[in-house]
N, C-alpha and C. Protein backbone atom coordinates (compact mmCIF):
# COMPACT_ATOMS: atom_id res chain seq x y z
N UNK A 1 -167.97 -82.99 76.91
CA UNK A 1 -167.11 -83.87 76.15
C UNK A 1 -166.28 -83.08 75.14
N UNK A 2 -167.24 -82.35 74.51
CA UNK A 2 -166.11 -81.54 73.40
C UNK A 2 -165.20 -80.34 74.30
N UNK A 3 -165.28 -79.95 75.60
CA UNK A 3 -164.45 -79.10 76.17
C UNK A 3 -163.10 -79.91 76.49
N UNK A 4 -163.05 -81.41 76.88
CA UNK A 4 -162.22 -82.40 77.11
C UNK A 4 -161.40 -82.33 75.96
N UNK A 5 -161.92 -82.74 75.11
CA UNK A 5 -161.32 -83.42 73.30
C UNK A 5 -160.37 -82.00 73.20
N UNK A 6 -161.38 -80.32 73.20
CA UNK A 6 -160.31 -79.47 72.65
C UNK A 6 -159.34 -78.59 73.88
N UNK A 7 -159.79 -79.04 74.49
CA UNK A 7 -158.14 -78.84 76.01
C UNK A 7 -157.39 -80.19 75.84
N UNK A 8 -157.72 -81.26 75.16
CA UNK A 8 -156.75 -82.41 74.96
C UNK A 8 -155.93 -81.90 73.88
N UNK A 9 -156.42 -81.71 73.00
CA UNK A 9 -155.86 -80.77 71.49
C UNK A 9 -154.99 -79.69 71.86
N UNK A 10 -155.24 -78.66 72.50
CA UNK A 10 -154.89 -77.57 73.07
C UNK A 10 -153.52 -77.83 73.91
N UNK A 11 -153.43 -78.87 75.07
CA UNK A 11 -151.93 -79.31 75.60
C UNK A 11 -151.33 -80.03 74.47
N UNK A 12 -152.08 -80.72 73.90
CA UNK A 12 -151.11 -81.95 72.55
C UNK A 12 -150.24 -80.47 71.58
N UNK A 13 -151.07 -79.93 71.53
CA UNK A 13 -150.58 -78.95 70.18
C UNK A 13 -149.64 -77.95 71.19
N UNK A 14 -149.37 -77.44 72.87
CA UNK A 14 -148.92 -76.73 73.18
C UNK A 14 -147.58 -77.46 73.92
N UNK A 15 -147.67 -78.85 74.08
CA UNK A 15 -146.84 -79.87 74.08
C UNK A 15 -145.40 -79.98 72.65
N UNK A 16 -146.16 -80.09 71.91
CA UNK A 16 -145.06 -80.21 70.82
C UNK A 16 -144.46 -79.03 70.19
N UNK A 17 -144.95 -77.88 70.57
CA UNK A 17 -144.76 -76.56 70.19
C UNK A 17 -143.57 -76.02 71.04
N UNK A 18 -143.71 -76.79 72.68
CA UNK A 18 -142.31 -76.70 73.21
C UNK A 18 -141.48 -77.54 72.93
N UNK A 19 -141.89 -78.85 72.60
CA UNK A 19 -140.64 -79.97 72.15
C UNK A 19 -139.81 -79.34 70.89
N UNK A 20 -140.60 -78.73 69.93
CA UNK A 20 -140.04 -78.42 69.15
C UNK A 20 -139.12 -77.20 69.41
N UNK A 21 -139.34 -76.19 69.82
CA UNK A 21 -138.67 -75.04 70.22
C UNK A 21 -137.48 -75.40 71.31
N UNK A 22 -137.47 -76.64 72.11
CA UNK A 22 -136.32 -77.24 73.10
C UNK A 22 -135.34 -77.43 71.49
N UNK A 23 -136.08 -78.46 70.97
CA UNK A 23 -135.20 -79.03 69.44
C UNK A 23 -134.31 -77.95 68.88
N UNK A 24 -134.68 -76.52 68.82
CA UNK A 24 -134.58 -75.73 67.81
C UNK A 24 -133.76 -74.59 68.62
N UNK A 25 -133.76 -74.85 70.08
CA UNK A 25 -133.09 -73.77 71.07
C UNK A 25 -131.65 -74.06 70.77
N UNK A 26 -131.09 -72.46 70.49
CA UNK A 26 -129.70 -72.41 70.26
C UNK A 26 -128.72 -72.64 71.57
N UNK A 27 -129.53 -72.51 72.35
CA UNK A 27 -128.42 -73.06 73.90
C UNK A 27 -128.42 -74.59 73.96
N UNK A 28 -129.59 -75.01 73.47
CA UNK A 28 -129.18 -76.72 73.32
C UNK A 28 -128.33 -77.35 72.32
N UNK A 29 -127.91 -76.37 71.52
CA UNK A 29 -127.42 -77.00 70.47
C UNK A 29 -125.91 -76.96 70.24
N UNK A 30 -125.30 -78.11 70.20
CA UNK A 30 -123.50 -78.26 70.27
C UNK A 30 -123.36 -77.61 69.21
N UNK A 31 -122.03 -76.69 69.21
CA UNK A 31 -121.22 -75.59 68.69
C UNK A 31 -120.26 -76.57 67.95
N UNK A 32 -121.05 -77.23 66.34
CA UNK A 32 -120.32 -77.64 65.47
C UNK A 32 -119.41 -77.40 64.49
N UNK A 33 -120.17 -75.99 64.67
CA UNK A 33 -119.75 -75.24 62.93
C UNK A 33 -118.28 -75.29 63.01
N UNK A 34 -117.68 -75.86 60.92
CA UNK A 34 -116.27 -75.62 61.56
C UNK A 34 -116.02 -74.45 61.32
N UNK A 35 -114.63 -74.10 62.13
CA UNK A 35 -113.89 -72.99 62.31
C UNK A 35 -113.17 -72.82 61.23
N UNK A 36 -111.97 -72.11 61.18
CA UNK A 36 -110.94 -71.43 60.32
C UNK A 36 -109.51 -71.44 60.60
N UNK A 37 -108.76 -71.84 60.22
CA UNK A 37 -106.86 -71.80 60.83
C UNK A 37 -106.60 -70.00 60.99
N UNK A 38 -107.39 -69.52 59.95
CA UNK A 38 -107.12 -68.24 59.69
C UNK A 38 -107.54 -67.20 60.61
N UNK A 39 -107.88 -67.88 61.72
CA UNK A 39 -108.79 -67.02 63.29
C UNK A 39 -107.77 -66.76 63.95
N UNK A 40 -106.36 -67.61 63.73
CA UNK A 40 -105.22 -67.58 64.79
C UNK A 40 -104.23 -66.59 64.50
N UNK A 41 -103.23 -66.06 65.55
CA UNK A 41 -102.59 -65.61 65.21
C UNK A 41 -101.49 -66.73 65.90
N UNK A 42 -99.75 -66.04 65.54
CA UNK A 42 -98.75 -66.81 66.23
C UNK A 42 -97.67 -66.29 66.72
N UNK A 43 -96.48 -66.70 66.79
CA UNK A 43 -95.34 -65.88 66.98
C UNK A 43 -93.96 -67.08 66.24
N UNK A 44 -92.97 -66.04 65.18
CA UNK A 44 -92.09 -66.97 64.53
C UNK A 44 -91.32 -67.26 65.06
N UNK A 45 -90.36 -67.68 65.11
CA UNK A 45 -89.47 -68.39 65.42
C UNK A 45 -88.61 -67.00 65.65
N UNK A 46 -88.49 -65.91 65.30
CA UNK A 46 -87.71 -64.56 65.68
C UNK A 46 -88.39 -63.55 66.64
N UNK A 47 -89.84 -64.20 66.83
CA UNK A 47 -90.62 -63.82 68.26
C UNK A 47 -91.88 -62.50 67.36
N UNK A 48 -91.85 -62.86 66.23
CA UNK A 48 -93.13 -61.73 65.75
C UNK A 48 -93.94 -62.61 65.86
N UNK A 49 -95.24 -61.24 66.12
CA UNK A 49 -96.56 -62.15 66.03
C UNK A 49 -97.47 -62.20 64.74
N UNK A 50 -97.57 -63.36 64.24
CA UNK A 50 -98.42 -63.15 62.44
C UNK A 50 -99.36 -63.80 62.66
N UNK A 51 -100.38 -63.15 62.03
CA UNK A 51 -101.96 -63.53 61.62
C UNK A 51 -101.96 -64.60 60.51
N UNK A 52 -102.77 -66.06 60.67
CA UNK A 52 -102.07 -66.83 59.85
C UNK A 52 -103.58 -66.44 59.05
N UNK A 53 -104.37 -65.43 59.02
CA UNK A 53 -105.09 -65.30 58.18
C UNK A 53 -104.62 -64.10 56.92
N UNK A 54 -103.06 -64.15 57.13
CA UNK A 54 -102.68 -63.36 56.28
C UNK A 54 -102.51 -64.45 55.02
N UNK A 55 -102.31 -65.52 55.23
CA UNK A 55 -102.31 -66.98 54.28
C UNK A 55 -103.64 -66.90 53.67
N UNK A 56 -104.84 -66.18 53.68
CA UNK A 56 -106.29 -66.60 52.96
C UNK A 56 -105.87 -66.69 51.11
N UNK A 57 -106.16 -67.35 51.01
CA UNK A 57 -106.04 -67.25 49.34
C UNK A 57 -104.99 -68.88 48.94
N UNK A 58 -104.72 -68.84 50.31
CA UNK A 58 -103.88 -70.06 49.88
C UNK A 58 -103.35 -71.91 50.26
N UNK A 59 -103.60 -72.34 49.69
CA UNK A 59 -103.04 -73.44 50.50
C UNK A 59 -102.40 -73.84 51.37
N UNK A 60 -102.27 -74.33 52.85
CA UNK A 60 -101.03 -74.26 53.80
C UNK A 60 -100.97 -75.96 53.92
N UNK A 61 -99.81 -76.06 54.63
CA UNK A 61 -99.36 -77.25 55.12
C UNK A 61 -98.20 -76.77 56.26
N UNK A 62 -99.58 -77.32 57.66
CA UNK A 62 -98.43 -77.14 58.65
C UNK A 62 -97.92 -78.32 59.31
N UNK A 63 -96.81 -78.72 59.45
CA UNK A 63 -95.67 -79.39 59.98
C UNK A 63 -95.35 -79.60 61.20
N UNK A 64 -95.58 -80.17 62.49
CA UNK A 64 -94.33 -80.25 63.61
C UNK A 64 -93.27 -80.33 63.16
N UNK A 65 -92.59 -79.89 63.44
CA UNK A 65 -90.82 -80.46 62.90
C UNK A 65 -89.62 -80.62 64.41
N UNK A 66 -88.82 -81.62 64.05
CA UNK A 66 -88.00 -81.31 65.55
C UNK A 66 -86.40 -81.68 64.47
N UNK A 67 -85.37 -81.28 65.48
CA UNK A 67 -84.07 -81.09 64.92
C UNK A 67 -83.24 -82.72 65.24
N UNK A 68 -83.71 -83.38 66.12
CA UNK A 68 -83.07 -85.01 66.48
C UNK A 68 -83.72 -85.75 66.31
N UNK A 69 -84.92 -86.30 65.23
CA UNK A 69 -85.68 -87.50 65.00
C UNK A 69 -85.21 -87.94 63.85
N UNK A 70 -85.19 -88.93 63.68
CA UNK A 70 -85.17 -90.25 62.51
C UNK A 70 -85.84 -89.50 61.37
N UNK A 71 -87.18 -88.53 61.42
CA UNK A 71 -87.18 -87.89 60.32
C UNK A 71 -87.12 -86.55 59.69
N UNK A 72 -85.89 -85.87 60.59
CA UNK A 72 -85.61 -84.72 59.96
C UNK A 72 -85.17 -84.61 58.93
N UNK A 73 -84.52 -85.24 58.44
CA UNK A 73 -84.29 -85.02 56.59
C UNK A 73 -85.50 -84.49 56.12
N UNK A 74 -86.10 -85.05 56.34
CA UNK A 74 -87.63 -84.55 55.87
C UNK A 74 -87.80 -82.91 55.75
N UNK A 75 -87.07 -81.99 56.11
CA UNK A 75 -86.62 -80.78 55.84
C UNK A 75 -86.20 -80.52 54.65
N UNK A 76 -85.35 -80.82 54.87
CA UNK A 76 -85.02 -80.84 52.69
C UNK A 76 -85.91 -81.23 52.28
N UNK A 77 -86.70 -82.21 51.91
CA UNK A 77 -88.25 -82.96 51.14
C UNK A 77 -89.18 -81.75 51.30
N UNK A 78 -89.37 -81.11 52.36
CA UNK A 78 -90.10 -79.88 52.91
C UNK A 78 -89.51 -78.62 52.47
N UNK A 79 -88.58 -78.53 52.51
CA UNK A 79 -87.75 -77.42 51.03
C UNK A 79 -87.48 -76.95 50.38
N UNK A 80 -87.69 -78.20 49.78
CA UNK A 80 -88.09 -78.66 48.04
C UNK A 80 -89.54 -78.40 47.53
N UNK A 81 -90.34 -78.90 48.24
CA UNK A 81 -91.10 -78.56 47.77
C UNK A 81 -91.94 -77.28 48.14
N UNK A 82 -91.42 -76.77 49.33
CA UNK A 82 -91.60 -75.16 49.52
C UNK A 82 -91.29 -74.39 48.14
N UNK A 83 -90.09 -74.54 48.00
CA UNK A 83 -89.66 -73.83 46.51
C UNK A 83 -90.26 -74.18 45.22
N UNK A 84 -91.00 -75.34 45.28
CA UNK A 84 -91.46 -75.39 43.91
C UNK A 84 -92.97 -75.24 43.82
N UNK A 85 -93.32 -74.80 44.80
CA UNK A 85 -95.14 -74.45 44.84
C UNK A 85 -94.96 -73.35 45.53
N UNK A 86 -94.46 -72.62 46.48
CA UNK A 86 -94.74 -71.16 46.68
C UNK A 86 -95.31 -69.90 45.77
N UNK A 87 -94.80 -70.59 44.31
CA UNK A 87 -95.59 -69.10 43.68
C UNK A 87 -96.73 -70.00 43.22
N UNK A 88 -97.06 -71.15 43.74
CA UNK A 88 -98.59 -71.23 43.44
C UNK A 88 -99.67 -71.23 44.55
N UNK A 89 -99.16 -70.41 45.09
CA UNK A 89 -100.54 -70.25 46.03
C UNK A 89 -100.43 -71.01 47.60
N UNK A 90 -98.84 -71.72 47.50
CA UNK A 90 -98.77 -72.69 48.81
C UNK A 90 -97.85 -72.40 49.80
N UNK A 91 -97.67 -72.28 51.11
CA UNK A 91 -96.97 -72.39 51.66
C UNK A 91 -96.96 -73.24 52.72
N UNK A 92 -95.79 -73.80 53.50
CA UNK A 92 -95.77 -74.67 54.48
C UNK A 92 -95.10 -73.46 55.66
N UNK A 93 -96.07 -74.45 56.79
CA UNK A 93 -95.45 -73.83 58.26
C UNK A 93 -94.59 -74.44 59.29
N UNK A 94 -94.31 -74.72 59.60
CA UNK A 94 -93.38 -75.35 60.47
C UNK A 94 -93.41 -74.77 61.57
N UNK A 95 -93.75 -75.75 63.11
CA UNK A 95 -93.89 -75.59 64.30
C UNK A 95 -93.20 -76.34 65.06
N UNK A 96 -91.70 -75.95 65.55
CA UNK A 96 -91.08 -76.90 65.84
C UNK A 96 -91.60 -77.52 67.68
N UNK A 97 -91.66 -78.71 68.05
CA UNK A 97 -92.16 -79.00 69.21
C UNK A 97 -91.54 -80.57 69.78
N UNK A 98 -91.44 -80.21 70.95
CA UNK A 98 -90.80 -81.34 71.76
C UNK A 98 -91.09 -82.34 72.26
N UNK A 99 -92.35 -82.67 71.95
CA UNK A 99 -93.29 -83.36 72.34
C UNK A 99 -93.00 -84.75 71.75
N UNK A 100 -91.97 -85.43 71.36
CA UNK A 100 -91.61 -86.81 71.26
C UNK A 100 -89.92 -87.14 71.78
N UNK A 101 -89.95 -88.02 72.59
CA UNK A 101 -88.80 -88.14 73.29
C UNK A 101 -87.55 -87.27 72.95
N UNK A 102 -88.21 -86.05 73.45
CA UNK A 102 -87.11 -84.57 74.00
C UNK A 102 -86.33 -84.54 72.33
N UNK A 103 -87.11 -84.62 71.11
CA UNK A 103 -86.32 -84.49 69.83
C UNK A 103 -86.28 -82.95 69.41
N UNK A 104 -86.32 -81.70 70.12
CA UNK A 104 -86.60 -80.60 69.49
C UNK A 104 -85.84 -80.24 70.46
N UNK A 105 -84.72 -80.04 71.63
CA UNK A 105 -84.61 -79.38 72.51
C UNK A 105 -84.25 -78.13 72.50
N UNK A 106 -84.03 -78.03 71.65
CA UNK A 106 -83.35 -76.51 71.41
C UNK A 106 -83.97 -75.12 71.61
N UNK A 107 -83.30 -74.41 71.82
CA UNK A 107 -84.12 -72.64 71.85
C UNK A 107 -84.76 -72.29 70.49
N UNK A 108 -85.52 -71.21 70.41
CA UNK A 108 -86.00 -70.67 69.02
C UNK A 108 -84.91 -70.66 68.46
N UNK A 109 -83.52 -69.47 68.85
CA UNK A 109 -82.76 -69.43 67.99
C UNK A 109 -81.93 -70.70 67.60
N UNK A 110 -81.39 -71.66 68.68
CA UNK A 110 -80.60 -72.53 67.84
C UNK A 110 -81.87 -73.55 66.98
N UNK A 111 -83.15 -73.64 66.95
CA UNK A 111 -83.61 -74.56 65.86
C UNK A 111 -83.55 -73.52 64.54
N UNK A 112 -83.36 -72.07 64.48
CA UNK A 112 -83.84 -71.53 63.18
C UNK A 112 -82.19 -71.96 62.66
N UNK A 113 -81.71 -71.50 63.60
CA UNK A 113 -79.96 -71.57 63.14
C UNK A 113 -79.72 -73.08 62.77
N UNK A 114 -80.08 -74.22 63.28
CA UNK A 114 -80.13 -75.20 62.93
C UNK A 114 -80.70 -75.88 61.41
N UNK A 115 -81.86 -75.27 61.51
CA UNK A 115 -82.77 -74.85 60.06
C UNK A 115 -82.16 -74.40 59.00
N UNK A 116 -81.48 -73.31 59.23
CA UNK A 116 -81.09 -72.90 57.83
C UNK A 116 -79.79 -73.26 57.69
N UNK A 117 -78.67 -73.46 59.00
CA UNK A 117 -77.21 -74.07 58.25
C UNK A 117 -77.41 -75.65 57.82
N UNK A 118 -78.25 -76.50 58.08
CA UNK A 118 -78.11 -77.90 57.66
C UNK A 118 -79.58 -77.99 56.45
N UNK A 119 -80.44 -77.25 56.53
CA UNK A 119 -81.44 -77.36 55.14
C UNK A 119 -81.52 -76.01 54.56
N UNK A 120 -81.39 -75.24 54.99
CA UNK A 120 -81.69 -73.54 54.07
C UNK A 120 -83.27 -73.57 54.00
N UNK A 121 -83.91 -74.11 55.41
CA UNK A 121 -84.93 -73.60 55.84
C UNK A 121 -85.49 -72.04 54.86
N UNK A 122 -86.54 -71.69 54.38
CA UNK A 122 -86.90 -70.45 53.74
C UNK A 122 -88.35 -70.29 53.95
N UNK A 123 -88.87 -71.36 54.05
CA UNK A 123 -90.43 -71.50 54.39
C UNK A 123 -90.21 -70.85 56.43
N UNK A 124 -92.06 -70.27 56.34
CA UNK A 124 -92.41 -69.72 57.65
C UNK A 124 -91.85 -70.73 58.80
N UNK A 125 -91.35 -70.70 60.29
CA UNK A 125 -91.10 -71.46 61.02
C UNK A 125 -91.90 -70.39 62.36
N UNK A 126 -92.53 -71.25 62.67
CA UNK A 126 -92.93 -70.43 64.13
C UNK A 126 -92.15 -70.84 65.22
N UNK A 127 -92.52 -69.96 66.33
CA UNK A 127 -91.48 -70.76 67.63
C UNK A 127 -91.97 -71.78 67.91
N UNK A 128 -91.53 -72.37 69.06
CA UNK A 128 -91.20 -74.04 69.77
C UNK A 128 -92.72 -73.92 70.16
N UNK A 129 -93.59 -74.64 69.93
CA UNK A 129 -95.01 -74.67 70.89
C UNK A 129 -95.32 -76.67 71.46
N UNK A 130 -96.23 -76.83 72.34
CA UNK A 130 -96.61 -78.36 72.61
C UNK A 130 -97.80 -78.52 71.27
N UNK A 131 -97.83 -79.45 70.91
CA UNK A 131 -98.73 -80.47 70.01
C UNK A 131 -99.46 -81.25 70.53
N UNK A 132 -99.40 -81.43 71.88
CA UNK A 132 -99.89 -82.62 72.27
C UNK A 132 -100.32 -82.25 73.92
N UNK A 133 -100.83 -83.06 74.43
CA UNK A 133 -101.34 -82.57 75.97
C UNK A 133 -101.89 -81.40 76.41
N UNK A 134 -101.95 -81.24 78.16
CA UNK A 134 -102.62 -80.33 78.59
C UNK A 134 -101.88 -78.78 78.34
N UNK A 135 -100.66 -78.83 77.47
CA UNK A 135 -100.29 -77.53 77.10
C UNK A 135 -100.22 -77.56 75.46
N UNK A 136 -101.17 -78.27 74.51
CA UNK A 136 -101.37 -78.33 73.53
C UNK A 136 -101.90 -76.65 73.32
N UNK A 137 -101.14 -76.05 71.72
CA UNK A 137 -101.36 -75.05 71.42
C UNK A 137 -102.75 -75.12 70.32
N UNK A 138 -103.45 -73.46 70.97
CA UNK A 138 -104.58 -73.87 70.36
C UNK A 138 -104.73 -74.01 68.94
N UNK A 139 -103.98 -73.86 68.18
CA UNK A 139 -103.67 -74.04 66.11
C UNK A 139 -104.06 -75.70 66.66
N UNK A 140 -103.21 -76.43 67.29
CA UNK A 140 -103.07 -77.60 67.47
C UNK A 140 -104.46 -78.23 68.16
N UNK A 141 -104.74 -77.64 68.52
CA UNK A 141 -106.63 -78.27 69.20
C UNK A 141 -107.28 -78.09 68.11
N UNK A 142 -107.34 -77.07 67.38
CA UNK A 142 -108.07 -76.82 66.06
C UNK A 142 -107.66 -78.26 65.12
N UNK A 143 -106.31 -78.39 65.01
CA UNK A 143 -106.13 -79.43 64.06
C UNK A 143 -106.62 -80.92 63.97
N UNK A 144 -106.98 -81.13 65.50
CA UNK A 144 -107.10 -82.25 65.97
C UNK A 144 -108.60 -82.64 66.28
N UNK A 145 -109.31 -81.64 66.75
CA UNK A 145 -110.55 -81.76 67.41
C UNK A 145 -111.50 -81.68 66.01
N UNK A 146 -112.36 -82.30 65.57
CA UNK A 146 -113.21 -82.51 64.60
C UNK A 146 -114.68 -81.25 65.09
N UNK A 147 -114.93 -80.96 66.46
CA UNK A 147 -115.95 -79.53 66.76
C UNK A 147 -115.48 -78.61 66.55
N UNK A 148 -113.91 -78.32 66.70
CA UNK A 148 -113.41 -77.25 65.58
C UNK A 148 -113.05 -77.27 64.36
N UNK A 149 -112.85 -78.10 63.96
CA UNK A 149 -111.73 -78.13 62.20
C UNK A 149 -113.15 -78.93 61.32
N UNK A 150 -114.31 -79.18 62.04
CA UNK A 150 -114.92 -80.08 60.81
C UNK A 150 -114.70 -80.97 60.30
N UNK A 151 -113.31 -81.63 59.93
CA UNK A 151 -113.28 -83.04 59.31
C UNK A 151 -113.32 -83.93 60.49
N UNK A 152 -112.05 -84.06 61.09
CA UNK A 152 -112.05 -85.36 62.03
C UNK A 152 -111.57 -84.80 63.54
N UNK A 153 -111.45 -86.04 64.44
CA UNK A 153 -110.66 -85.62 65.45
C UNK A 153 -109.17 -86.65 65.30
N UNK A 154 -108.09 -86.27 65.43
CA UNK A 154 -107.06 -86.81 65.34
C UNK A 154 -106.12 -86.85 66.33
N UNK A 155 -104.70 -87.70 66.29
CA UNK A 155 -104.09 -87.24 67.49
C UNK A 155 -102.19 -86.63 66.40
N UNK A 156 -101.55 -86.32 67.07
CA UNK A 156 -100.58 -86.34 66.33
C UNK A 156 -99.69 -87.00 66.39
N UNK A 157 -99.48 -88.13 65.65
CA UNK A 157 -98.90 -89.58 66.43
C UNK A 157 -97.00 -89.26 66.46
N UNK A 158 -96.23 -88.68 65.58
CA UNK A 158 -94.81 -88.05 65.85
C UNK A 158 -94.30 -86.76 65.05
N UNK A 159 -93.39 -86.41 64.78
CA UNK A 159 -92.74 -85.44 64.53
C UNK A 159 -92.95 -85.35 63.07
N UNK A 160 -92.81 -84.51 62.68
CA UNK A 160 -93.42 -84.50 60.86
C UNK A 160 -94.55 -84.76 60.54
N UNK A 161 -95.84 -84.87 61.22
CA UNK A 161 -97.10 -84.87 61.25
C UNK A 161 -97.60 -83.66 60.23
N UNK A 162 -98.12 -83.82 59.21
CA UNK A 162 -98.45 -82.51 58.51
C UNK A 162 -100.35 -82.44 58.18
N UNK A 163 -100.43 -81.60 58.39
CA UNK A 163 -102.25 -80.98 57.90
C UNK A 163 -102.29 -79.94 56.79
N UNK A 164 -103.09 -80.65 55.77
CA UNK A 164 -103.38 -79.61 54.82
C UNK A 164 -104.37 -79.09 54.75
N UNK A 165 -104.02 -77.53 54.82
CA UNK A 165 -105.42 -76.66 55.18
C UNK A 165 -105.58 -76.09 53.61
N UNK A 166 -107.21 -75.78 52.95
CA UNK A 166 -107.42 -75.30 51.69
C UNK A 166 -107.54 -73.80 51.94
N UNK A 167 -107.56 -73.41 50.98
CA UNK A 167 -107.23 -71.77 50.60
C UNK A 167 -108.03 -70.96 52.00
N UNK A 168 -109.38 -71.23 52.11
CA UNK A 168 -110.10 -70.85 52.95
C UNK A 168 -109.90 -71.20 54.46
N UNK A 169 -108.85 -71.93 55.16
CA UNK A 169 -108.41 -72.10 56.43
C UNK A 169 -108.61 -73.46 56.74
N UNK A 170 -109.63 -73.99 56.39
CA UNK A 170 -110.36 -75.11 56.79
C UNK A 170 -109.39 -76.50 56.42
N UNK A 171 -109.57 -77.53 57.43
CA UNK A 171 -108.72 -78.76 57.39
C UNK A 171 -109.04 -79.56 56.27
N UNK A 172 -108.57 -79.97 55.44
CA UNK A 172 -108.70 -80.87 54.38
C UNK A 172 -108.33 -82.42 54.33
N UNK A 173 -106.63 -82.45 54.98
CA UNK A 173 -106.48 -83.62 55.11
C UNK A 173 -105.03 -83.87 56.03
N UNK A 174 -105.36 -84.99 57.05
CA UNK A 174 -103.72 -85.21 57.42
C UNK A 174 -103.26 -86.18 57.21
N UNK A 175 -101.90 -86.26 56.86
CA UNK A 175 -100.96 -86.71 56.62
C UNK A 175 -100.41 -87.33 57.40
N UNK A 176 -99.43 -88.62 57.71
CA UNK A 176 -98.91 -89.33 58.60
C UNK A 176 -97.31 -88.46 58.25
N UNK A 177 -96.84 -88.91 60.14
CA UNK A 177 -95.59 -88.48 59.74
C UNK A 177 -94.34 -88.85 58.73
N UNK A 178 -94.56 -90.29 58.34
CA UNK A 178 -93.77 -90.94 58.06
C UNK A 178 -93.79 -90.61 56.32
N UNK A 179 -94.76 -90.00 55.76
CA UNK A 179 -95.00 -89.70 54.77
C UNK A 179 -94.47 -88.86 54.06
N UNK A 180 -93.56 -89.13 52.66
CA UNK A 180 -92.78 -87.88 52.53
C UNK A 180 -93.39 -86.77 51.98
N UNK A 181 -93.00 -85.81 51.93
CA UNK A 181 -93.08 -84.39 51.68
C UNK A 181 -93.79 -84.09 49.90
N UNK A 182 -92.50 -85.05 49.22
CA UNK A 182 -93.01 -85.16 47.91
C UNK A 182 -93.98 -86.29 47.40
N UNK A 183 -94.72 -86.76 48.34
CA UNK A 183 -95.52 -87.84 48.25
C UNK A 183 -96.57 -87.09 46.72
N UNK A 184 -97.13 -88.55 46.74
CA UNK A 184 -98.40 -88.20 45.31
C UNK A 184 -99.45 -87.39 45.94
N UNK A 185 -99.90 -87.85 47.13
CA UNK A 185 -100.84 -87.30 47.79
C UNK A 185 -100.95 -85.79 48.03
N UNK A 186 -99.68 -85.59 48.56
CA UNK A 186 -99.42 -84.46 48.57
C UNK A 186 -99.42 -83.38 47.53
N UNK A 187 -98.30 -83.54 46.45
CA UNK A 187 -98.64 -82.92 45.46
C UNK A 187 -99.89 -83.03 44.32
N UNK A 188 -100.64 -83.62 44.48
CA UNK A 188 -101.77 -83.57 43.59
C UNK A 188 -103.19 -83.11 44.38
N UNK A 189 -102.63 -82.99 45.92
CA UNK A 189 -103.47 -81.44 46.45
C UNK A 189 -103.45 -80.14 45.88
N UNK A 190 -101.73 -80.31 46.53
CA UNK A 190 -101.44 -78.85 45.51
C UNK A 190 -102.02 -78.36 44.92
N UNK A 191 -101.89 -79.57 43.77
CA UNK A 191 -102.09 -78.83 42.84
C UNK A 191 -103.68 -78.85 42.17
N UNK A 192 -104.26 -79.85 42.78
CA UNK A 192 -105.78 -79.96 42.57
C UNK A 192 -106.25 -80.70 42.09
N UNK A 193 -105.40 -81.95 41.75
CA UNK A 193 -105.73 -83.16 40.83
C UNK A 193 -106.69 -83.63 41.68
């Protein structure tokens, strides 16, 4: 009887010793941790390639932008306030993309040329990439997917869609497109209110 009781003991205790170690196995376990914006590199809009972890230290806000939507003005608003927070620690990126009824069509060069003769564009612009679908760029899976970026999963509903990333790479908060540039929200990230 007592050989029964402690080989009953013996599987019970060698039973949960694997349940637990299944629990605790790193191959079972989904790859949550978030990531960093600052892992990527890119290419600008003049075809260099930059490490956007050259940005560590600072606040970003990156942008789709396209040259024929209802809210490109929003460039100037984006401008503006490029110039008045850059020496604090902020910069905005701009990724121009075509991905809403054909509003970006242009080459790298005519959107930069576009950029700077109608707003005086001065903030970073990368080249033309997708935002959206099966040729979504990976900055853009990061932004969206909550197993990489940690906060949420999102989609990018149009053009002027902006994400604010904190000093350390990581997603903080997005923004609707329709939202302006100099919103409250916005600037009292900035600045830390």
């Amino acid at each position: 009887m007592k050989i029964i009781i402690i080989l009953s003991l013996s599987c019970l205790i060698m039973a949960c010793s694997n349940s637990q170690k299944a629990q605790v196995n790193p191959t079972n376990m989904q790859n949550t941790e978030k990531q960093s914006i600052h892992q990527f590199s890119v290419q600008t809009i003049s075809g260099e390639t930059v490490s956007l972890s050259s940005f560590k230290g600072k606040k970003i806000m990156v942008v789709n932008t396209a040259s024929k939507c209802g809210l490109t003005p929003q460039y100037e608003g984006l401008e503006e306030l490029y110039k008045k927070y850059q020496g604090s620690n902020f910069v905005i990126v701009g990724f121009p993309a075509n991905d809403f009824m054909g509003q970006e069509p242009g080459s790298n060069e005519e959107i930069a040329t576009f950029c700077q003769k109608n707003y005086g564009v001065s903030f970073p612009m990368m080249s033309k990439i997708s935002v959206k679908g099966k040729d979504m760029h990976p900055v853009y899976q990061f932004l969206t997917e909550k197993s990489k970026n940690g906060l949420e999963d999102n989609s990018v509903q149009w053009n002027f869609q902006k994400y604010l990333i904190d000093e350390n790479g990581f997603l903080a908060k997005v923004i609707g497109p329709r939202t302006s540039p100099d919103d409250a929200e916005i600037t009292n990230w900035i600045e830390g209110k």
